[in-house]
Protein backbone atom coordinates (compact mmCIF):
# COMPACT_ATOMS: atom_id res chain seq x y z
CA UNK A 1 121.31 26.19 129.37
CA UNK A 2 122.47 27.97 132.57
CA UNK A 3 121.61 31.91 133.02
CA UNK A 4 125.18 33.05 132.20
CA UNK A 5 125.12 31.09 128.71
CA UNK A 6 121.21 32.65 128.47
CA UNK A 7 123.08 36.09 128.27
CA UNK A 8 126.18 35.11 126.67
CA UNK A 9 123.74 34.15 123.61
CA UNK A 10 121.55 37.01 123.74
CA UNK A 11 124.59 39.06 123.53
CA UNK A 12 126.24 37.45 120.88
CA UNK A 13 123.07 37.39 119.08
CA UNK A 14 122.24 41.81 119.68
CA UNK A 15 126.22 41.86 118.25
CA UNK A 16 125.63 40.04 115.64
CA UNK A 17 122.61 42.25 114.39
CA UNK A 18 124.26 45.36 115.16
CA UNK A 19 127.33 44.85 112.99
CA UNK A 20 124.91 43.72 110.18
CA UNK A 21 122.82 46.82 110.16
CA UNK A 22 126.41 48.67 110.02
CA UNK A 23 127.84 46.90 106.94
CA UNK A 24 123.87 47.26 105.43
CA UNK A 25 124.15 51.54 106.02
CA UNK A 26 128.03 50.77 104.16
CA UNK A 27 126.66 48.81 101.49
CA UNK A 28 123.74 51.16 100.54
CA UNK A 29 124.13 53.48 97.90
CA UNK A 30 125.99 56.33 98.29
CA UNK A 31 123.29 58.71 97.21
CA UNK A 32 121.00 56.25 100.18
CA UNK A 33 124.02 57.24 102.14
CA UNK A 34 123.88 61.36 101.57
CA UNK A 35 119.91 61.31 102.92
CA UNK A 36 121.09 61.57 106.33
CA UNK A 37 123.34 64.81 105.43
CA UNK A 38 120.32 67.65 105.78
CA UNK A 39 119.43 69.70 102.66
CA UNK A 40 119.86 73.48 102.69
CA UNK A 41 117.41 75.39 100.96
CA UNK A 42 118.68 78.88 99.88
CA UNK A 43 116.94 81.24 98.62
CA UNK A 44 117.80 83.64 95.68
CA UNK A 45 115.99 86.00 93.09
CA UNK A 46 117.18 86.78 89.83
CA UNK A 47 119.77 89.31 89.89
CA UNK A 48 123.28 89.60 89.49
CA UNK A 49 124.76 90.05 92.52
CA UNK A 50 123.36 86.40 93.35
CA UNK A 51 126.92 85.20 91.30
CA UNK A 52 128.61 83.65 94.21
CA UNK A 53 126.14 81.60 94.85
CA UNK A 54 125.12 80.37 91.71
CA UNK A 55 128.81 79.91 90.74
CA UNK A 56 129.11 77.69 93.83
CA UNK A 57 126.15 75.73 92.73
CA UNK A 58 127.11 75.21 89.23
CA UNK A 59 130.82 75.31 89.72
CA UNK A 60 129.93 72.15 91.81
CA UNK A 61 131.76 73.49 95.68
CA UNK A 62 128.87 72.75 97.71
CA UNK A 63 128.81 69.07 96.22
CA UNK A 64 132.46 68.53 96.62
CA UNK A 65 131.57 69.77 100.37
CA UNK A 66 129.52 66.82 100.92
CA UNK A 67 126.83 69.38 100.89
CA UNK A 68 122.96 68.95 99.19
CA UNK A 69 122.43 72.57 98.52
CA UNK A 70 118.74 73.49 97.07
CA UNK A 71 118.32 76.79 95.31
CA UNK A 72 115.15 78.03 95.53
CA UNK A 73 114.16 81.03 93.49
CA UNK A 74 111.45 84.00 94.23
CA UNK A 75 110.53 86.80 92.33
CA UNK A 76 111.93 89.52 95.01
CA UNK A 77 113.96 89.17 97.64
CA UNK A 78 110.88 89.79 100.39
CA UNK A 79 109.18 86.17 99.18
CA UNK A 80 113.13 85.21 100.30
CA UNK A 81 112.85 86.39 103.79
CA UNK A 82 109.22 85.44 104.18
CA UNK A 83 110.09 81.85 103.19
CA UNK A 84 112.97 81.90 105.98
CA UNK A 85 110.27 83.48 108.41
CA UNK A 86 107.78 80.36 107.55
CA UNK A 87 111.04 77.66 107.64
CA UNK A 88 110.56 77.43 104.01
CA UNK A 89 113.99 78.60 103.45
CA UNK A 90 117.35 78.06 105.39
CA UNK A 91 119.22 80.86 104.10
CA UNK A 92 119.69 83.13 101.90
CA UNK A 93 121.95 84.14 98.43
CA UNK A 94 123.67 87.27 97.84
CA UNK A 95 121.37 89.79 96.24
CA UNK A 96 118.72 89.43 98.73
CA UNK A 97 117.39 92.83 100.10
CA UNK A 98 119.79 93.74 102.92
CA UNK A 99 116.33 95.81 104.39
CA UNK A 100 114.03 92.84 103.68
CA UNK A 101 116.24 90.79 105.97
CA UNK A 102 116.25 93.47 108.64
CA UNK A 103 112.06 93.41 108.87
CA UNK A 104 112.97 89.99 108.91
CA UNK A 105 115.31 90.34 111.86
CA UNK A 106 112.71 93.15 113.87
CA UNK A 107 109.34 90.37 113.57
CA UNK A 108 112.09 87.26 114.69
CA UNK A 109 114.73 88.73 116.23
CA UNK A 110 117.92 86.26 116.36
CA UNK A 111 116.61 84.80 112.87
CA UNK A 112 119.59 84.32 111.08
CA UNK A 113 123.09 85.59 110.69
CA UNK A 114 124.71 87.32 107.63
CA UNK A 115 128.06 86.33 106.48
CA UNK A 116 128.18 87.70 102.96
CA UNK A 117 127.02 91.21 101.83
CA UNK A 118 127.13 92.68 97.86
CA UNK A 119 128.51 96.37 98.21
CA UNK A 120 127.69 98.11 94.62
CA UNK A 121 128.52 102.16 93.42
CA UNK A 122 129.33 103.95 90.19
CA UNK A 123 132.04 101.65 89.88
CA UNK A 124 130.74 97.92 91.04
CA UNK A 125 127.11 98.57 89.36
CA UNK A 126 123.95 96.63 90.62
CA UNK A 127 121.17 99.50 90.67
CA UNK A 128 120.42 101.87 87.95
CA UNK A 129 117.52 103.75 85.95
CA UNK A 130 116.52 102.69 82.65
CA UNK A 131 114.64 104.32 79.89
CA UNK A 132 113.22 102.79 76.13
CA UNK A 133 115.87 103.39 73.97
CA UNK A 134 113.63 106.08 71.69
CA UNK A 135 112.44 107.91 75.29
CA UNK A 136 113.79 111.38 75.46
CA UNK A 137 114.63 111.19 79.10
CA UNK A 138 118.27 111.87 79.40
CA UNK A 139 118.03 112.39 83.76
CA UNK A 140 117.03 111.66 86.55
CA UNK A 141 115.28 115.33 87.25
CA UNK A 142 112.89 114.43 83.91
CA UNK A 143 111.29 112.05 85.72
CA UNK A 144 108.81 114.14 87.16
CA UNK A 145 105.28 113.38 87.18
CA UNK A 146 106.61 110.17 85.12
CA UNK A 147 105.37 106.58 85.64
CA UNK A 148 107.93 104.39 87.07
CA UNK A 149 108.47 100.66 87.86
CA UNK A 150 110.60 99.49 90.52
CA UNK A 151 111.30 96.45 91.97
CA UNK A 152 108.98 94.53 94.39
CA UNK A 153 109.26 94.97 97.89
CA UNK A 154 109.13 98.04 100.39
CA UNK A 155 113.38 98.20 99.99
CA UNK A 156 113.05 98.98 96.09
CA UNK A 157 110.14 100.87 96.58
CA UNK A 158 111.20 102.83 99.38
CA UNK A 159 114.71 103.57 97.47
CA UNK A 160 113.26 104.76 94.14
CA UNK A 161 110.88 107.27 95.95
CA UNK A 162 113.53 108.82 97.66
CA UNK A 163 116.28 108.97 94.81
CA UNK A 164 113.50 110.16 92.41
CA UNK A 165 113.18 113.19 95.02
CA UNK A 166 116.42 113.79 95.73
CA UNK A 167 117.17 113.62 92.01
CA UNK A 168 114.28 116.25 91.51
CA UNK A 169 111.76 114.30 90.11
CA UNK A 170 109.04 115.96 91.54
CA UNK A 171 105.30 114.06 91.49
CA UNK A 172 106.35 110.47 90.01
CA UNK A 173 104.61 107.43 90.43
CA UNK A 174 105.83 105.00 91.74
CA UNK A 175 104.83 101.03 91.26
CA UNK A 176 105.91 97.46 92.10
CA UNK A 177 106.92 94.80 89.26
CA UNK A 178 109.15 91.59 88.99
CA UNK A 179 112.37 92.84 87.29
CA UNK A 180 111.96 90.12 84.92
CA UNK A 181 109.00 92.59 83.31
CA UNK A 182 110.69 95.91 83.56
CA UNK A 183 112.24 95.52 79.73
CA UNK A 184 108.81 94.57 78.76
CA UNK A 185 107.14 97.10 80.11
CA UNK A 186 109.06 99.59 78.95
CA UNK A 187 108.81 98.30 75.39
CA UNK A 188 105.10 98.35 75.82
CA UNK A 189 105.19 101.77 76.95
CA UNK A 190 103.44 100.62 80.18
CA UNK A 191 106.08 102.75 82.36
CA UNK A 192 108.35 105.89 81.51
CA UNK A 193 111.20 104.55 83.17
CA UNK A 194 112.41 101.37 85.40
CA UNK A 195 114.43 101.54 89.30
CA UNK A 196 116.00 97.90 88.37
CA UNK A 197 119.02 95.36 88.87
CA UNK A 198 121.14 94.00 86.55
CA UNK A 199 121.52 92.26 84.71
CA UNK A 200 117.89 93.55 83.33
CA UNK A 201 120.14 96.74 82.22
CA UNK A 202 121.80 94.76 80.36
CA UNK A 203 119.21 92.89 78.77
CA UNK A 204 117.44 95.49 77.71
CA UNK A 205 120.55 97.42 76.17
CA UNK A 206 122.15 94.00 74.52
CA UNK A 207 118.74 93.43 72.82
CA UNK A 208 118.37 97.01 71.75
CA UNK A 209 115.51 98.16 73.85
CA UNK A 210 116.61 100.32 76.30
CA UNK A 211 119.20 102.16 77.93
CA UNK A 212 120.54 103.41 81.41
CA UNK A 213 120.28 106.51 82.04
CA UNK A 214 121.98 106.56 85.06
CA UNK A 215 123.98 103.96 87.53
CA UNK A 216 124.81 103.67 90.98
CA UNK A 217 122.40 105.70 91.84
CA UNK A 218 121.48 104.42 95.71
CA UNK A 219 125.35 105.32 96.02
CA UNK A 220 124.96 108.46 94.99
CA UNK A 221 121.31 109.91 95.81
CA UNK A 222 121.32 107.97 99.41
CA UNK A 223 124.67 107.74 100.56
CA UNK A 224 125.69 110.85 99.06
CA UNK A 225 128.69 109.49 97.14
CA UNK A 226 129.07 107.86 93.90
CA UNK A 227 131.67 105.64 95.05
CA UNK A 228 130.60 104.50 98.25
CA UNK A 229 129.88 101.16 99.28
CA UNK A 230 125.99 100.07 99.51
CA UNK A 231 125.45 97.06 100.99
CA UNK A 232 122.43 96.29 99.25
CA UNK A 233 121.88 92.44 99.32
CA UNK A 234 123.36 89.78 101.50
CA UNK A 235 123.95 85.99 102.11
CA UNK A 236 122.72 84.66 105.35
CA UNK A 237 121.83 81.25 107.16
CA UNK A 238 119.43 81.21 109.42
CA UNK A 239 120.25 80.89 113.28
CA UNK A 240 118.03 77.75 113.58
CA UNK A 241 119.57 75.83 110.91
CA UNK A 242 123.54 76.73 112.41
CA UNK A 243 122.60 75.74 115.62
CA UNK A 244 121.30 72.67 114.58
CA UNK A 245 124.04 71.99 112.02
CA UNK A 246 126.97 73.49 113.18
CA UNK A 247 129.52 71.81 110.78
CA UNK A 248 127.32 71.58 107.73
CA UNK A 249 127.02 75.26 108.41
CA UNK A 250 130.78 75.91 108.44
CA UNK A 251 130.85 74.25 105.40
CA UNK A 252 128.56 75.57 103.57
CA UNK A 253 129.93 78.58 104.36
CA UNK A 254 133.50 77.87 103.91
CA UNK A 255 132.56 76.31 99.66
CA UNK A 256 130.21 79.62 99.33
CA UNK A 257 133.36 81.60 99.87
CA UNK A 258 134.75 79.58 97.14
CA UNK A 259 132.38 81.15 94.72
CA UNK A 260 133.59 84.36 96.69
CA UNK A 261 136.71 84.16 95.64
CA UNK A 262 136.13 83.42 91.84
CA UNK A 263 133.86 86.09 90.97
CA UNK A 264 136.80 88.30 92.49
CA UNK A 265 139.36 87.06 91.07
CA UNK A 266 138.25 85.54 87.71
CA UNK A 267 134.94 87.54 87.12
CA UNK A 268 135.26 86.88 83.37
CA UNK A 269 135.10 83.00 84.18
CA UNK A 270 132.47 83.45 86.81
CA UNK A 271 129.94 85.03 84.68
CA UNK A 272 128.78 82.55 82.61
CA UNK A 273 127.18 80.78 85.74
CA UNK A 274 124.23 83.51 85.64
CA UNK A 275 122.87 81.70 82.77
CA UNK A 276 119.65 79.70 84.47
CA UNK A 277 119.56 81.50 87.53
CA UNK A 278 118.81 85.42 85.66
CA UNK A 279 117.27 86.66 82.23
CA UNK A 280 120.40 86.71 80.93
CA UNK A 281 121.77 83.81 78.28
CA UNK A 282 124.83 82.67 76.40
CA UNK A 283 127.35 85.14 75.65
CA UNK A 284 125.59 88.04 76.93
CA UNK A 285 126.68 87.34 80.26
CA UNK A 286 130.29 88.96 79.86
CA UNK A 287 128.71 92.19 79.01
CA UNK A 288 126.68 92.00 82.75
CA UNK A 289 128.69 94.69 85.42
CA UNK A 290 129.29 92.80 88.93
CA UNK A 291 128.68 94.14 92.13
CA UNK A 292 131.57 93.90 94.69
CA UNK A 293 130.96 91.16 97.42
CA UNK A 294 132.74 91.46 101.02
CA UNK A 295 132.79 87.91 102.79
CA UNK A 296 131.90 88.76 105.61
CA UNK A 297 132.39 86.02 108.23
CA UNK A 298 134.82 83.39 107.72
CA UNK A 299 133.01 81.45 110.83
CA UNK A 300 129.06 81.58 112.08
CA UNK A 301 128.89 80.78 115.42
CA UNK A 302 125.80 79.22 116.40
């Protein structure tokens, strides 16, 4: 066999073995298939304003995206933006601390981009002060030299400490805890009153255990206004993962606005999808109030 035939051969032969790892990759299963697509892992924690993203989840968008979307859930929003600091977490859902992201930002600058925030008032409720049911506290200014529970991390902390002394609540003490205990605790008596999220509000109020005593309140003890916007939480991706992924991240972005759009314009339909992602269960969920949510960015660019 000459050296030109040699080649030919070889040739034929490398061809050959291409196209039959090709149809192989096309025969495999489609779920074999989808491994090559890269997984976002999104952080969330259990409140409310969290309902775009778990509606996109459950609602099935990021799946009909071609998208393998992992929600990961933490018991405050700072565990959120540590596990993006570590590159435990790609992102993160609506509800996450907007203040937690920026310590984020100021130890990594450049760490991620938002594109979604969760503006909440008097009107589009997220925050709020809650009291046992029996407690006597009817405001704000009676929670001087009270115990009180807020939410973890140095945003919810930070927050009720400054509403509670704006409010006139001279001398209160202030201390962390999960917002999945803050019903309990105020059963128990533990705490005089709770700096929480819905839906635990809601929870508390449905079962017959406590009651608000007031809402809105970073609205109107921090901005100064009842009815303006607080941009409390927000959904980000982080810059590593959009470079990287540039069209998964458009997508991704583009089916999260999906979930957007339904909890504005078919809230009533949207709320059932906290179930499994917050305390709250079955038909309990239409009572829950919503936050507002702006989307922010219709493009990332990496």
């Amino acid at each position: 066999m000459s050296i030109e035939e040699k080649s030919s051969s070889a040739s034929r032969r490398r061809l050959l073995q291409a196209g039959a790892a090709g149809l192989a990759v096309l025969a495999a299963p489609a779920v074999v298939r989808a491994q090559a697509a890269p997984k976002l892992r999104i952080g969330f924690w259990p409140v409310a304003a969290g309902l775009p993203f778990f509606a996109a989840v459950d609602r099935g968008y990021f799946k009909e995206a071609g998208l393998d979307v992992e929600p990961l859930k933490f018991a405050g929003a700072q565990q959120v933006m540590e596990a993006m600091l570590a590159g435990r977490c790609d992102g993160s859902a609506n509800g996450t601390g907007s203040a937690n992201l920026a310590i984020g930002e100021i130890a990594q600058p450049g760490l991620f981009k938002i594109f979604c925030t969760n503006p909440s008032n008097a009107k589009f409720v997220l925050d709020e002060f809650i009291v046992a049911k029996d407690s006597l506290i009817k405001s704000m200014a009676e929670l001087a030299g009270k115990k009180i529970a807020s939410g973890p991390g140095i945003q919810n902390v930070t927050l009720c400490k400054t509403m509670l002394e704006r409010a006139g609540a001279k001398g209160a003490v202030v201390s962390e805890l999960p917002i999945g205990q803050h019903v309990a605790a105020l059963v128990a008596g533990q705490v005089d009153a709770c700096y929480t999220l819905e839906p635990t509000g809601t929870v508390g109020r449905m079962n017959g255990t406590t009651r608000v005593i007031e809402a809105g309140v970073v609205a109107k003890y921090i901005l100064g206004d009842p009815m303006a916007p607080w941009h409390g939480g927000a959904a980000s991706l982080t810059t590593d993962f959009i470079k990287k992924n540039p069209e998964v991240a458009k997508k991704y972005i583009a089916a999260y606005a999906r979930g957007v759009e339904l909890v504005r314009t078919k809230p009533d339909d949207a709320r059932q999808y906290m179930k499994g992602y917050t305390a709250i269960e079955g038909k309990l969920t239409a009572e829950v109030p919503l936050a507002c949510v702006v989307h922010a960015l219709q493009r990332v660019q990496a």
